[in-house]
Protein backbone atom coordinates (compact mmCIF):
# COMPACT_ATOMS: atom_id res chain seq x y z
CA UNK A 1 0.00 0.00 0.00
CA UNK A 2 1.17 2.92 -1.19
CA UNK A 3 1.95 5.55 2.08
CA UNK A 4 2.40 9.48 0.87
CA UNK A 5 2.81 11.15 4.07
CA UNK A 6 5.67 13.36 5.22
CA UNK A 7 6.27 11.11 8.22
CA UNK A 8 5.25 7.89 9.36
CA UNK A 9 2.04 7.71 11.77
CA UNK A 10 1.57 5.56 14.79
CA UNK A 11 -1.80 4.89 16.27
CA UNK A 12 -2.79 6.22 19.86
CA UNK A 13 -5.43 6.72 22.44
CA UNK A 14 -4.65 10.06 24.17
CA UNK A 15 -6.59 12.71 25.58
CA UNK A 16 -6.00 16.09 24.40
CA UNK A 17 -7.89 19.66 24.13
CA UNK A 18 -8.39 21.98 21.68
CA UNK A 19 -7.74 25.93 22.58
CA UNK A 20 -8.73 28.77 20.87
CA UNK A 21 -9.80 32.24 21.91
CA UNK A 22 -9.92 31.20 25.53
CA UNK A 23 -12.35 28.02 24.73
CA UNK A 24 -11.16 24.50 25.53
CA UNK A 25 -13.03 21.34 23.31
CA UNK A 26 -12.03 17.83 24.59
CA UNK A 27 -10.67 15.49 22.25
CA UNK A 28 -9.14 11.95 21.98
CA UNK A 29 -5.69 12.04 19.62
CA UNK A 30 -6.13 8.23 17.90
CA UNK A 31 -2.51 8.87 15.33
CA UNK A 32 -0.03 10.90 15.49
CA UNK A 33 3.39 11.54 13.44
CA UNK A 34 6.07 14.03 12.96
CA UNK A 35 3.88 16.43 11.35
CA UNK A 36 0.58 15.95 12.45
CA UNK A 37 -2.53 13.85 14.09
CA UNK A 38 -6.07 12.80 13.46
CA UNK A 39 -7.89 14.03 16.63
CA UNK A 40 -11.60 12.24 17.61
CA UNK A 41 -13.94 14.96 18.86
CA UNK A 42 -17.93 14.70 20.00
CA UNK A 43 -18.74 17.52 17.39
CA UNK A 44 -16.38 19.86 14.92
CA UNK A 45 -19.19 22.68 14.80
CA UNK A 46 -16.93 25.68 15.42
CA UNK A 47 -13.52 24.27 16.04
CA UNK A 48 -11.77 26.93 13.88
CA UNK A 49 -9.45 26.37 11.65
CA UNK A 50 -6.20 26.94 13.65
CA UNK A 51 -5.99 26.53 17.27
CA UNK A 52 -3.54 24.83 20.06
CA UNK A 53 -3.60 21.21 20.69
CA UNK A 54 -2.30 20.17 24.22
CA UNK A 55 -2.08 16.27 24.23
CA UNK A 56 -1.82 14.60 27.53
CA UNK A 57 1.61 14.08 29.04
CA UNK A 58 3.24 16.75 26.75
CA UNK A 59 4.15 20.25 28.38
CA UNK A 60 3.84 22.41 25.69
CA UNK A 61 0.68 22.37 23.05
CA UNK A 62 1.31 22.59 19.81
CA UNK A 63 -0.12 25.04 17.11
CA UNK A 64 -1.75 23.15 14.06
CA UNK A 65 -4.14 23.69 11.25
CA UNK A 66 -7.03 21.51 10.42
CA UNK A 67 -6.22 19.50 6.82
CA UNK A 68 -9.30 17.65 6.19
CA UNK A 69 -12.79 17.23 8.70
CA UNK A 70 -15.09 13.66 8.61
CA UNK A 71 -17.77 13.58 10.52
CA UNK A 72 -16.18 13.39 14.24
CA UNK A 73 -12.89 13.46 13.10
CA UNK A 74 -10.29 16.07 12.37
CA UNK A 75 -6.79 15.82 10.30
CA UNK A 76 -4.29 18.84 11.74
CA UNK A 77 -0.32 19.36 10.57
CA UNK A 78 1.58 20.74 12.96
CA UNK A 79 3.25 24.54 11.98
């Protein structure tokens, strides 16, 4: 199977939250890689299009932008 990422994935199960203009939206983080992560959340109505994402166990969140939205699912890269 043919794999065009930028950096190999590995499949979680980590809490996490999304931040943005003060708000906080909890979210599960189910792969992550180099460059980005597909994030689980209960709804994407107004999860804008940049915004912080502070995964469990790591200090400092890091800023990404969203690269594709499914239903409860959101794709992010890392900046």
């Amino acid at each position: 199977m043919d794999n065009h990422r930028a950096a190999p994935r590995h499949r979680v199960l980590k809490a996490g939250s999304i931040e943005f203009n003060g708000g906080v939206i909890d979210c599960t983080i189910r792969n992550i890689s180099d460059t980005g992560a597909a994030i689980e959340v209960a709804s994407p109505l107004g999860i804008p299009d940049t915004f912080w994402l502070q995964i469990s166990g790591d200090q400092t969140p890091r800023h990404c932008h969203v690269a594709w939205r499914s239903d409860k699912r959101i794709g992010v890269a890392f900046d």
